[in-house]
Protein backbone atom coordinates (compact mmCIF):
# COMPACT_ATOMS: atom_id res chain seq x y z
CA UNK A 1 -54.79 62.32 -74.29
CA UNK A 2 -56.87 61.65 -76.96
CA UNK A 3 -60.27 61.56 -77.13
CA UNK A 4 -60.64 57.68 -78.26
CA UNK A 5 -58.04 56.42 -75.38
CA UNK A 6 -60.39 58.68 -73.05
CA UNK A 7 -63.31 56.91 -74.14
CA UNK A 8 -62.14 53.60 -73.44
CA UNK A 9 -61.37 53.81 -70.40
CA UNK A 10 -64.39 55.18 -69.58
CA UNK A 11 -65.87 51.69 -70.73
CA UNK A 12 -63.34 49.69 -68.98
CA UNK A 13 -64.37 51.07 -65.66
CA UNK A 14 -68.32 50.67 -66.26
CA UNK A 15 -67.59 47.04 -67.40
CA UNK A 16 -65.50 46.52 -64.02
CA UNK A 17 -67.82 48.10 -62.10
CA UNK A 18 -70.73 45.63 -64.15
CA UNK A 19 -69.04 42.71 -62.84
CA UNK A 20 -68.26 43.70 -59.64
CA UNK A 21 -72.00 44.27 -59.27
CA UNK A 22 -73.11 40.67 -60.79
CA UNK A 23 -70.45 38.89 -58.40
CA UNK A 24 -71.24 40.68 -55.44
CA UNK A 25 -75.21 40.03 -55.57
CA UNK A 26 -74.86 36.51 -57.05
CA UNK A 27 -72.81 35.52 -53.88
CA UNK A 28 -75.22 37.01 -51.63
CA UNK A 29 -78.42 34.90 -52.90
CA UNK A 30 -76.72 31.73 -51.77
CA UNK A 31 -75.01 32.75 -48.22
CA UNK A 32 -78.64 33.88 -46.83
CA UNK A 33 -80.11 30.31 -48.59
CA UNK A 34 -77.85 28.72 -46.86
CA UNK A 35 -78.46 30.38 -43.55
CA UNK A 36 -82.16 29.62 -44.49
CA UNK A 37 -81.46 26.09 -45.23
CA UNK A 38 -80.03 24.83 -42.27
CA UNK A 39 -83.13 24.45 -40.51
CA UNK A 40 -84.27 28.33 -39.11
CA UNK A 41 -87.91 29.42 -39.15
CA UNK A 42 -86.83 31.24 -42.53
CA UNK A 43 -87.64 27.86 -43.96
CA UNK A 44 -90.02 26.51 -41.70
CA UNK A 45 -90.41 25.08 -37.90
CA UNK A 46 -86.99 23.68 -36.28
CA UNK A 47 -87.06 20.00 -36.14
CA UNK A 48 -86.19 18.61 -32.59
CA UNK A 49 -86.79 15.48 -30.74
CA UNK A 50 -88.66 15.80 -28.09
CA UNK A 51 -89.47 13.86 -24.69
CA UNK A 52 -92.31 13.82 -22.08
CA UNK A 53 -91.56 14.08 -18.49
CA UNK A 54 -91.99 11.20 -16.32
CA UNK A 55 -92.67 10.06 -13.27
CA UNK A 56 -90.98 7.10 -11.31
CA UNK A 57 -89.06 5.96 -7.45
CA UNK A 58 -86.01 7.74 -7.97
CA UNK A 59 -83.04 6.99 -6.24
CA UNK A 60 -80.98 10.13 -4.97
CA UNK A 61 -77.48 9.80 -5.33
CA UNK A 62 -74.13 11.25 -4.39
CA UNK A 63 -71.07 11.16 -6.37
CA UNK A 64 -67.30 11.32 -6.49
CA UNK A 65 -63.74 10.85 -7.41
CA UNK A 66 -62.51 7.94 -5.43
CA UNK A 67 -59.06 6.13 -4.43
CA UNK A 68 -59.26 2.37 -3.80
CA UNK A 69 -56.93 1.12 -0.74
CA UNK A 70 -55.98 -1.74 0.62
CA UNK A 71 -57.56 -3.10 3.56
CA UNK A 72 -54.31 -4.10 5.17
CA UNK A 73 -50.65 -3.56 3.69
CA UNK A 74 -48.11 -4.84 5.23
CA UNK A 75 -44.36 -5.21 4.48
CA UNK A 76 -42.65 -7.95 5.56
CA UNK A 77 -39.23 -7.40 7.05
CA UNK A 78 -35.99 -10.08 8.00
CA UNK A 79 -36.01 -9.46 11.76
CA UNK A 80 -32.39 -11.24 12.11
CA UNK A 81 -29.46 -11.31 10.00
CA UNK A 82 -28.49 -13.61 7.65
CA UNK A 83 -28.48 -15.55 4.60
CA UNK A 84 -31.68 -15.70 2.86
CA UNK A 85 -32.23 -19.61 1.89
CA UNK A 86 -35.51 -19.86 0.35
CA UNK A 87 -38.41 -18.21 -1.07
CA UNK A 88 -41.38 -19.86 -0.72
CA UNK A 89 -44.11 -17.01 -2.54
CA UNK A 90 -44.76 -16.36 -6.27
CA UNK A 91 -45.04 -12.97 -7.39
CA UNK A 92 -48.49 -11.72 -7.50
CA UNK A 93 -49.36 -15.10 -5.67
CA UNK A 94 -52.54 -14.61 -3.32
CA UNK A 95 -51.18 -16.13 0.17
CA UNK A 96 -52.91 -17.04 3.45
CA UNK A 97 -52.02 -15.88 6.93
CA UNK A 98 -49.41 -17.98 8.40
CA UNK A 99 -48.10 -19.90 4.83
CA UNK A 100 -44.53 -20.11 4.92
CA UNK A 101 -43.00 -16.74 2.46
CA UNK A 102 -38.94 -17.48 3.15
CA UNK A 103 -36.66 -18.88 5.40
CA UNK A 104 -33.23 -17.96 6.55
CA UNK A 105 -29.82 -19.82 7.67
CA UNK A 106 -30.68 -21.10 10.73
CA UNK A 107 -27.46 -22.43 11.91
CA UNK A 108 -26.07 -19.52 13.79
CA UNK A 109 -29.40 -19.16 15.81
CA UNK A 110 -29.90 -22.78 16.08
CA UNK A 111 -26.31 -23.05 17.66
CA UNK A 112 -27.03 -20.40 20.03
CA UNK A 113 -30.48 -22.14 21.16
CA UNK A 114 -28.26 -24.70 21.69
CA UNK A 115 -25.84 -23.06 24.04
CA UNK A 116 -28.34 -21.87 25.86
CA UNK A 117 -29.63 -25.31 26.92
CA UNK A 118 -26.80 -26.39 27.87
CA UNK A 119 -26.07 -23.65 30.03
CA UNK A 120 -29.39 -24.87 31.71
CA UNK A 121 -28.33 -28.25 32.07
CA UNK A 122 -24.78 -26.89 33.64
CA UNK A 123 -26.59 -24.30 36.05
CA UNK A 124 -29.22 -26.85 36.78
CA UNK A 125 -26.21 -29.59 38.08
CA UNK A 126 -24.96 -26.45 40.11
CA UNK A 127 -28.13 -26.38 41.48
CA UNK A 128 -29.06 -29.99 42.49
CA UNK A 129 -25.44 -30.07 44.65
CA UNK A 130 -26.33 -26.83 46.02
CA UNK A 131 -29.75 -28.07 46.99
CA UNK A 132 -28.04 -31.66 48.22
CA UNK A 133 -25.64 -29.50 50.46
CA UNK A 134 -28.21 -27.42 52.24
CA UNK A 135 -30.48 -30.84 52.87
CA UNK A 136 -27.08 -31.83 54.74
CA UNK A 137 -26.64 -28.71 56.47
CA UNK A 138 -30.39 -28.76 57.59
CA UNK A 139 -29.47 -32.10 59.25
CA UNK A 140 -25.93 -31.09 60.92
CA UNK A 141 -27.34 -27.99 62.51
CA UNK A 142 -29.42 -30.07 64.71
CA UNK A 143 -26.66 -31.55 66.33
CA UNK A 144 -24.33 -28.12 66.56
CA UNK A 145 -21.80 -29.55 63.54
CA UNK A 146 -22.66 -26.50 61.30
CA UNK A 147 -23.11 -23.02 62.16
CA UNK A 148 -26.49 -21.02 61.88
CA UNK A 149 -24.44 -18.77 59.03
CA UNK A 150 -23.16 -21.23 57.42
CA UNK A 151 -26.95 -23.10 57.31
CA UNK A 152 -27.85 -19.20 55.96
CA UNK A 153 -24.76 -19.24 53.42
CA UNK A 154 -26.29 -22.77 51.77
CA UNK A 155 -29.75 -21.41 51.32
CA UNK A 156 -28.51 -17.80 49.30
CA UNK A 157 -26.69 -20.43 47.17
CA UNK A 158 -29.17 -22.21 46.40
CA UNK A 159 -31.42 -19.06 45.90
CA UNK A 160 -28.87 -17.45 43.11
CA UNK A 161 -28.53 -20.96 40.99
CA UNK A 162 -32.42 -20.86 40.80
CA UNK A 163 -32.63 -17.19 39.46
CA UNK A 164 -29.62 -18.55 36.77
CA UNK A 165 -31.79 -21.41 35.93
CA UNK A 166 -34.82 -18.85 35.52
CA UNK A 167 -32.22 -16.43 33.14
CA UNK A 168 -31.34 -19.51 31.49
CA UNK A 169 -35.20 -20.65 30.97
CA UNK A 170 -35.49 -16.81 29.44
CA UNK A 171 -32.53 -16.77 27.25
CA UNK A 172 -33.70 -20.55 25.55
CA UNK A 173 -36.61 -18.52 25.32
CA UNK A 174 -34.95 -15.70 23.28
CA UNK A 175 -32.99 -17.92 21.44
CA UNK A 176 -36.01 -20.30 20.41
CA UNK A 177 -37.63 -16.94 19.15
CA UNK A 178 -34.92 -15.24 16.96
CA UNK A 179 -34.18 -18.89 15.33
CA UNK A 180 -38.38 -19.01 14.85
CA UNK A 181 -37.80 -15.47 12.81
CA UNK A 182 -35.49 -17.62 10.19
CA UNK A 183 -38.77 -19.12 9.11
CA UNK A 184 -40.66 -15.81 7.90
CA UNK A 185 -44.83 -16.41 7.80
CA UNK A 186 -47.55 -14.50 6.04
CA UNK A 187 -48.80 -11.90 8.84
CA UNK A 188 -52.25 -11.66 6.70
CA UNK A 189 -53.67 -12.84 3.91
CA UNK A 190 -53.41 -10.85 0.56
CA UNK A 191 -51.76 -10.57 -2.48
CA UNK A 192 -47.82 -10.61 -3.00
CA UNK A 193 -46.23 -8.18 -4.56
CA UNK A 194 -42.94 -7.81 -6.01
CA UNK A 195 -40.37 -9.81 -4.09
CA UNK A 196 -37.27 -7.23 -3.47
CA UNK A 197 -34.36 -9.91 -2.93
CA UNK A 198 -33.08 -12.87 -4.13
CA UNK A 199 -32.25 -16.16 -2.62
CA UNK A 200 -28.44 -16.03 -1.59
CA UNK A 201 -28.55 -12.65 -0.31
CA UNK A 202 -26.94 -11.37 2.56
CA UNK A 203 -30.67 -9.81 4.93
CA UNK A 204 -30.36 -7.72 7.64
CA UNK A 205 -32.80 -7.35 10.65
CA UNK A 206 -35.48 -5.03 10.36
CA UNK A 207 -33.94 -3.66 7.14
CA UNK A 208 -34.08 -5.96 4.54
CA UNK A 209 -37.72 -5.89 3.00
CA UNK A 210 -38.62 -8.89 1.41
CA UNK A 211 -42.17 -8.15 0.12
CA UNK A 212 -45.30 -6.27 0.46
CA UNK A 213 -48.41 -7.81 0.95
CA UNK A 214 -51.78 -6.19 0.38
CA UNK A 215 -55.63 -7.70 1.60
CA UNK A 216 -57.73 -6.99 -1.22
CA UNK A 217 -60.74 -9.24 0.29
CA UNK A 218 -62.26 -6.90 1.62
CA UNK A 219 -61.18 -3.63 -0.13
CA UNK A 220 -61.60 -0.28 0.63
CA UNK A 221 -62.59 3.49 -1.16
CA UNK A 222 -61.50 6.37 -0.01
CA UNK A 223 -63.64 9.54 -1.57
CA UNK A 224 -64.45 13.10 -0.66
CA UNK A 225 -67.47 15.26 -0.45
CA UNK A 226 -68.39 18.81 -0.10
CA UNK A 227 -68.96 19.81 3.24
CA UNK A 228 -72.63 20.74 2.28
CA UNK A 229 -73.52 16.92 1.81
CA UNK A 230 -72.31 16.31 5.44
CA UNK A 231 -75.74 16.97 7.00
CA UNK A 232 -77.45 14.47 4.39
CA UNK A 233 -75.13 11.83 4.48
CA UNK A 234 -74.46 11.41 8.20
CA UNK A 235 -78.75 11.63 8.58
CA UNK A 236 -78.90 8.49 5.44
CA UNK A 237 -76.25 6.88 7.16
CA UNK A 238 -78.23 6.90 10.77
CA UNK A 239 -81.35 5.22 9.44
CA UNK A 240 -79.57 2.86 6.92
CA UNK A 241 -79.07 -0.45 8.90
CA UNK A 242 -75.68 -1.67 7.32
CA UNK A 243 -74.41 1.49 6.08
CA UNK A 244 -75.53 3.42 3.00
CA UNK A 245 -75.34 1.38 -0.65
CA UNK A 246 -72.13 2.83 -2.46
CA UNK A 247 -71.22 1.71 -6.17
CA UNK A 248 -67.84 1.80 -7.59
CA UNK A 249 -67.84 2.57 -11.19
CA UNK A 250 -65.55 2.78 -13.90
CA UNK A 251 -64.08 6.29 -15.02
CA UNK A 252 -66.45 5.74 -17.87
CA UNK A 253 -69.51 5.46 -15.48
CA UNK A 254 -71.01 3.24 -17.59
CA UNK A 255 -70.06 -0.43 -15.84
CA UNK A 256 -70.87 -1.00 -11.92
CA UNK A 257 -67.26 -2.83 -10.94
CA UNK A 258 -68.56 -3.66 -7.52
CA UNK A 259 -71.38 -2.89 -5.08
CA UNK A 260 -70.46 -2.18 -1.32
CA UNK A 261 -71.40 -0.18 2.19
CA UNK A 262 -70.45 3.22 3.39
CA UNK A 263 -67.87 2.27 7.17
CA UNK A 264 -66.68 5.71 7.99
CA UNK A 265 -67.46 9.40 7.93
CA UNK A 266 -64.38 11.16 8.94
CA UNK A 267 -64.45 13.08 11.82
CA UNK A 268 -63.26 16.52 10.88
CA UNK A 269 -63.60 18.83 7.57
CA UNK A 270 -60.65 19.91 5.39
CA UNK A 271 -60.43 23.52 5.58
CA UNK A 272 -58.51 23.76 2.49
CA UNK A 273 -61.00 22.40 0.29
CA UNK A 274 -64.11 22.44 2.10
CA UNK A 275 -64.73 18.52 1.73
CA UNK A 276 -64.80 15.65 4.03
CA UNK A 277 -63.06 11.71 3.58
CA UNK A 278 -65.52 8.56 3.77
CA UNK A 279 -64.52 5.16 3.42
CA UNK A 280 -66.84 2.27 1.99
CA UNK A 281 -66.01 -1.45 2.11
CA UNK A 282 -66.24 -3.91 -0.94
CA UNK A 283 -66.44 -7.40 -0.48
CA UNK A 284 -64.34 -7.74 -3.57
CA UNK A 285 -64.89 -11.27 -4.37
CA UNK A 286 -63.95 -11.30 -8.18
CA UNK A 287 -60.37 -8.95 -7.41
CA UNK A 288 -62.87 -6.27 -9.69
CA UNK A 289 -61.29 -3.27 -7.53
CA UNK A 290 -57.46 -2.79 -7.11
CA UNK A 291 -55.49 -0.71 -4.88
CA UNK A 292 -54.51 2.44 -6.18
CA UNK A 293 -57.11 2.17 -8.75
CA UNK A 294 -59.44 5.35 -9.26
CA UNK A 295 -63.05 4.88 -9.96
CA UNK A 296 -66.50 6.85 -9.79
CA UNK A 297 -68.16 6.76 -6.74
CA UNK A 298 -72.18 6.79 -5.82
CA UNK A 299 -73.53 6.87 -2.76
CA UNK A 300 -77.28 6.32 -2.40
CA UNK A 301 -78.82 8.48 0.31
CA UNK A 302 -83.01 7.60 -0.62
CA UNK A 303 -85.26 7.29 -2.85
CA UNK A 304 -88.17 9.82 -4.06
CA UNK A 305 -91.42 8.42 -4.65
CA UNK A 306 -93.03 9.34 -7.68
CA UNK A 307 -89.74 11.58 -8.71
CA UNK A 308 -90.16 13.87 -12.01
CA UNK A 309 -87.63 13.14 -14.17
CA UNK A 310 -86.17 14.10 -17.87
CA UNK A 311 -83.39 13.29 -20.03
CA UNK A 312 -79.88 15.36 -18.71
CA UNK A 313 -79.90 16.05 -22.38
CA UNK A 314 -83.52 18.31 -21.75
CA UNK A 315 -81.32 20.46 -19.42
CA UNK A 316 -80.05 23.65 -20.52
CA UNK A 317 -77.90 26.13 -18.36
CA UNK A 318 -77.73 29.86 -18.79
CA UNK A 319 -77.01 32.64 -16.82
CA UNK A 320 -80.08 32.60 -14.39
CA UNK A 321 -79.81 29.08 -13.62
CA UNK A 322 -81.48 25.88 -15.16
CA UNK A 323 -83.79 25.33 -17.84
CA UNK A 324 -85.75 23.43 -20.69
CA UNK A 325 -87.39 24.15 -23.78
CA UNK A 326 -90.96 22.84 -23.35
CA UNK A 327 -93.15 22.28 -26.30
CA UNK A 328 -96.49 24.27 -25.85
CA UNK A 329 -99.78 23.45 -28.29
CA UNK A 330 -99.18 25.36 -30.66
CA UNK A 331 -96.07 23.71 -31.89
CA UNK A 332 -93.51 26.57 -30.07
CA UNK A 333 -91.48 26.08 -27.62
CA UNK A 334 -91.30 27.98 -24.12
CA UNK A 335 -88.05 28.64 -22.12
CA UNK A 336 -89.19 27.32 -18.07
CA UNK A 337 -86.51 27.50 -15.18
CA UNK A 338 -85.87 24.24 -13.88
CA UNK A 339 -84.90 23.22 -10.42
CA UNK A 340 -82.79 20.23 -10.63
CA UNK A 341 -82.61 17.50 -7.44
CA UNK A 342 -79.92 15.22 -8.60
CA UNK A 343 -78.97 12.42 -11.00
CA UNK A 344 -81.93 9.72 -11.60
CA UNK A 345 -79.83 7.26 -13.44
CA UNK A 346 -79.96 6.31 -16.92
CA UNK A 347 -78.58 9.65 -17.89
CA UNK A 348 -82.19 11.04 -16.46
CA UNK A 349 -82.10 14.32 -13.92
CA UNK A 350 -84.43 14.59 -11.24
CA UNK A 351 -86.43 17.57 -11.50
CA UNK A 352 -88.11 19.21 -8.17
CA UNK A 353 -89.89 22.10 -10.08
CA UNK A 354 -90.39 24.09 -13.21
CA UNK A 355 -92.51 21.37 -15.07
CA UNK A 356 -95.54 18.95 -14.84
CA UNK A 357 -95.65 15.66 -15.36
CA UNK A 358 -96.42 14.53 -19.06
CA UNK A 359 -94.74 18.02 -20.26
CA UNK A 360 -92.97 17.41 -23.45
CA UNK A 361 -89.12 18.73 -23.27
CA UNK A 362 -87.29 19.53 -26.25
CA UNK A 363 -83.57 16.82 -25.85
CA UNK A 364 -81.81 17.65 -29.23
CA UNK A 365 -82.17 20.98 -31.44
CA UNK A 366 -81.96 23.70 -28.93
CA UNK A 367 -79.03 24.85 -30.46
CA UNK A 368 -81.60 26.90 -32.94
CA UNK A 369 -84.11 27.23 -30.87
CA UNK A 370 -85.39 30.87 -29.38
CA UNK A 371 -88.56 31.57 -26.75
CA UNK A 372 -91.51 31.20 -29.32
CA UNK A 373 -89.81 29.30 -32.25
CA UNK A 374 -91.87 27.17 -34.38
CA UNK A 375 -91.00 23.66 -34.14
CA UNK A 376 -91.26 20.23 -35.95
CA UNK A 377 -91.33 17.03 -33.26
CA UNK A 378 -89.55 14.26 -34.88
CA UNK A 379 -90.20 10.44 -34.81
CA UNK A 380 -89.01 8.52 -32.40
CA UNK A 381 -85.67 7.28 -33.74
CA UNK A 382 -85.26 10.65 -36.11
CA UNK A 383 -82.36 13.14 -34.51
CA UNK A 384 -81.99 16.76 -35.90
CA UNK A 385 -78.98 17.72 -38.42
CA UNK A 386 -75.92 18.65 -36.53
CA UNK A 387 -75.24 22.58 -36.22
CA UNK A 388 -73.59 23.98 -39.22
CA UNK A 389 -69.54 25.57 -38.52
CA UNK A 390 -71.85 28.65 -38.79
CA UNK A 391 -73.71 27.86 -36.02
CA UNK A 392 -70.81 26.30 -33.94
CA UNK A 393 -68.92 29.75 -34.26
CA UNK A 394 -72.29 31.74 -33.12
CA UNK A 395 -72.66 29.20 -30.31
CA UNK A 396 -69.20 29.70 -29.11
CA UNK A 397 -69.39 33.23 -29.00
CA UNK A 398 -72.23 33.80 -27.25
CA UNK A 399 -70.62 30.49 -24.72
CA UNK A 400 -73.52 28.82 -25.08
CA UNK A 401 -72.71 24.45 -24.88
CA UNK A 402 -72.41 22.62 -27.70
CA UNK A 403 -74.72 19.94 -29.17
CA UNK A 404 -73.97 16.93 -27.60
CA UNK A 405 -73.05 18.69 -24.31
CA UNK A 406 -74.38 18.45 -21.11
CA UNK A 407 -75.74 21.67 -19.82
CA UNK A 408 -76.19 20.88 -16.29
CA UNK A 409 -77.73 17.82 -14.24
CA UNK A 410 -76.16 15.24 -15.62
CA UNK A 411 -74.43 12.39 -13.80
CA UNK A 412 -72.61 14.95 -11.32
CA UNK A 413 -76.31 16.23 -10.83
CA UNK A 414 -76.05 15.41 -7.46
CA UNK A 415 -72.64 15.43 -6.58
């Protein structure tokens, strides 16, 4: 090779290496401003918003996953045979106890009322001779023209046509009944479902199912607890005249669909799942609760005079429990464990320890927040920028919750 060719490639390989050096340092100036810029202490204190810790009656509650169930449901069965004639119900119509739902050929039944009665009337003719003979024979046997057993005879006659006029009375009895069952009444009041025949239909007895009806006024909630609220509730409910207070909400939590009372503590603990049922009533005057319908349930056991409590937001969970940033006076923050007591409502948690009253808790930032950082208290109104993908990706890897997330106490505080 000659010299020349050896030459320039000497040149091409310090150029390369030139450039390589300008792109590599020219890309690292901007990654670490970035990292500066998104709000670390390279740059300056972390903004965060920040809340003080107040005091107020707090209401402690319990809360749950619950079922709502019909009061009463009741399907409503042919109990004889035959053709169906009439409905008298609209689908989804509320009806009253007693109101006329469907009615059914009567002729059979009616004829065999009718048979019956006159088998009375023919037993009871048997029965006035009979009774018109023995009168006789009670006369004749005074003056020897009838015999003692013959007297006796008279009066087992007249004996066996009253028992057939008593069978009779009980058969027009039976008959008057099963022809009553062609006319087929509410048995409560509720709602009507889905009818499940049609007029002209052939019904058997005590197979044919007409409808279902459901009482939805009142309504009931069927929930479960852990077994370590047993103690607590079953105390609450003893003092509480009425039953404890227990809200139905919607999955959302954020409407109250109906306000009600606490009826029943079940008497034994699943030993599956460690929980026990309750059921609360619901007056459920505006059909707000429906059966089968799920719904969030809170059960008030007291309130706490003069309760601390901060934002569920303020609440942070790690691996030792609870905690909160808390802004000291120098404008750092301070990590303090936190014993939570339950939700407060109004997304606030009820705090039994850790902080004082009037101590200012840090509610949106702590994603870049460390024991000791410098911090910047925003206006009211102001929120921090959201983390960077940066800081998402750090965040999930060391599992710590997301901004936006609840890190313990929230609604299910007290559950």
């Amino acid at each position: 090779m000659s010299r020349w060719k050896l030459a320039l490639i000497v040149v091409a390989l310090l150029v390369a290496g030139l450039v390589g050096w300008r792109i590599f340092h020219s890309g690292a100036a901007p990654a670490g401003a970035g990292r500066r810029g998104a709000g670390g202490e390279a740059d300056g204190p972390v903004p965060v918003t920040v809340v003080a810790a107040a005091t107020r009656d707090v209401p402690v509650y319990l809360t749950a996953l619950g079922t709502v169930q019909a009061l009463n449901t009741v399907t409503v069965n042919a109990q004889v045979g035959g053709q169906l004639d009439a409905l008298h119900f609209a689908e989804g119509q509320e009806v009253k106890q007693g109101d006329l739902l469907a009615e059914i050929d009567p002729r059979t039944l009616q004829a065999a009322l009718d048979q019956a009665a006159a088998k009375k009337k023919q037993d009871a003719a048997q029965l006035s001779a009979s009774q018109s003979t023995l009168a006789r024979y009670e006369e004749l046997i005074k003056k020897n023209f009838v015999s003692a057993q013959d007297l006796e005879n008279q009066r087992q006659t007249v004996r066996q046509q009253q028992a057939l006029i008593a069978a009779d009375d009980a058969a027009i009895a039976s008959a008057r009944t099963q022809l009553g069952y062609t006319r087929i009444t509410a048995p409560i009041t509720g709602i009507a479902g889905i009818r499940q025949v049609d007029v002209g239909n052939l019904v058997q007895a005590n197979a044919s199912t007409l409808v279902v009806l459901t009482q939805v006024h009142p309504i009931n909630v069927i929930f479960t607890l852990p077994e370590q609220s047993l103690d607590g509730v079953r105390t609450a409910q003893g003092t509480a005249s009425g039953g404890l207070e227990v809200a139905a909400l919607d999955r959302t939590d954020a409407h109250v669909l109906a306000t009600g009372a606490l009826k029943v503590i079940d008497n034994q603990i699943d030993t599956t799942t460690g929980t026990f049922k309750l059921k609360s009533e619901f007056g459920n005057a505006d059909n707000a609760l429906w059966p089968g319908q799920f719904v969030n349930v809170r059960v008030r056991l007291r309130t706490v005079a003069g309760g601390l409590v901060v934002p569920a937001t303020a609440v942070q969970r790690g691996p030792e429990g609870n905690y909160v940033y808390a802004l000291q006076a120098d404008a750092t923050v301070a990590m303090k464990p936190v014993v939570t007591a339950g939700d407060a409502g109004d997304d606030g948690v009820l705090v039994s320890s850790g902080i004082a009253a009037g101590d200012k808790v840090v509610t949106e930032g702590q994603f870049r927040l460390n024991p000791g950082s410098k911090v910047q208290a925003l206006a009211p109104g102001e929120t921090p920028a959201p983390p960077s993908a940066e800081e998402l990706a750090k965040m999930k890897d060391k599992g710590a919750p997301q901004q936006g997330q609840r890190r313990g106490g929230g609604r299910r505080g007290g559950g």
